[in-house]
Protein backbone atom coordinates (compact mmCIF):
# COMPACT_ATOMS: atom_id res chain seq x y z
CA UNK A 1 0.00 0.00 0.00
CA UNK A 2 1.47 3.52 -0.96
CA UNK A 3 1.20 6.07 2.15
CA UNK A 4 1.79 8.93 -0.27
CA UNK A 5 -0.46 11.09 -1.72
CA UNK A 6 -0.57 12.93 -4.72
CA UNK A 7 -2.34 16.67 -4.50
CA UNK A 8 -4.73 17.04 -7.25
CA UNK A 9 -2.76 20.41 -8.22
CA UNK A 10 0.10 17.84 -9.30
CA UNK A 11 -1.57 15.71 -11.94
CA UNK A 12 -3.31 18.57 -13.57
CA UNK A 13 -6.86 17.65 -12.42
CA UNK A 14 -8.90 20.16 -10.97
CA UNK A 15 -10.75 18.33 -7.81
CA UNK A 16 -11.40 21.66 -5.72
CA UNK A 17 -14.46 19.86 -4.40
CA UNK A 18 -12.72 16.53 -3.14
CA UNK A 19 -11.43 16.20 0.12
CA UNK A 20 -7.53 15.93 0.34
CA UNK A 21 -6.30 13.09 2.70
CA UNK A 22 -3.32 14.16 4.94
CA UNK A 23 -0.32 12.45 3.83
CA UNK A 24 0.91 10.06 6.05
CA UNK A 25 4.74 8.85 6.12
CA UNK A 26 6.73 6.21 7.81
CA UNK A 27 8.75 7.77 11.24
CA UNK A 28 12.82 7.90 10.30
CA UNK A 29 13.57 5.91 13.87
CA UNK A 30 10.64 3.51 14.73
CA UNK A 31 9.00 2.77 11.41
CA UNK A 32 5.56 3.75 12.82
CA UNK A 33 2.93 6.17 10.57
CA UNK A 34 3.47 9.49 10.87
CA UNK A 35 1.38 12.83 9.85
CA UNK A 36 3.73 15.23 7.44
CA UNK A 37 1.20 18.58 7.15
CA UNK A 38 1.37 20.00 10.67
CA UNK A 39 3.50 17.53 12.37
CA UNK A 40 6.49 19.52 14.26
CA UNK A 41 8.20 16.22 14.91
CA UNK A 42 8.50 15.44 11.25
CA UNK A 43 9.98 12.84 9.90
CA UNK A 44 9.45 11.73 12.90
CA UNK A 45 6.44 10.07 15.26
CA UNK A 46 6.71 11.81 18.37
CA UNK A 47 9.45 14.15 20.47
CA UNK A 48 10.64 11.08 21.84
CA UNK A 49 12.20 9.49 18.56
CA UNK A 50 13.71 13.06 17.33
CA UNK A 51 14.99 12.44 20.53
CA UNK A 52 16.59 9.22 19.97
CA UNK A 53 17.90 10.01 16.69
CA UNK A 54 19.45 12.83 18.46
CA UNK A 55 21.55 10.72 20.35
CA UNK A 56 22.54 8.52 17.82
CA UNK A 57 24.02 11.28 15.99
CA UNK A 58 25.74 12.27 19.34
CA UNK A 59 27.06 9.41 20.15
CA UNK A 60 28.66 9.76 16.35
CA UNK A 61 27.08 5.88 15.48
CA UNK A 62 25.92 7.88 12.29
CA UNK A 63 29.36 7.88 10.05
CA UNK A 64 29.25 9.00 6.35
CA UNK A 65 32.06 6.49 4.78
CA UNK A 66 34.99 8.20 3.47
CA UNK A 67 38.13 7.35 1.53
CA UNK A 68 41.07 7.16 4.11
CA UNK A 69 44.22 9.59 2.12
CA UNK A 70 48.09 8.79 3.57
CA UNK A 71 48.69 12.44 1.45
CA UNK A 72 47.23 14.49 4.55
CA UNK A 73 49.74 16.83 5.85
């Protein structure tokens, strides 16, 4: 099943008289559904797993790979 939706604006129609369904995405930490128009925690569920993310990135378990040089002076 695909969460996302698609505004009427972006395929051209003109539906001014249907009702638009909030789009719902997954949370970045737990996986659970999560509301994207109006959510302050977005991408995220709740405070709690911004929160955890938080200290993932803290505790530097988060690395972008990078090519080790010998050249650096």
């Amino acid at each position: 099943m695909n969460d996302d939706v698609v505004a009427p604006e972006a395929t051209g129609a003109d539906h001014a008289d249907t009702p638009r369904r909030a789009r719902r995405v997954r949370c970045a930490a737990c996986g659970a559904p999560a509301a994207w128009e109006g959510d302050p925690n977005r991408p995220f569920c709740s405070f709690t797993c911004r929160l955890v993310d938080l200290g993932v990135w803290l505790d530097e378990r988060y690395r972008i790979p990078a090519e080790r040089r010998d050249d650096v002076s």
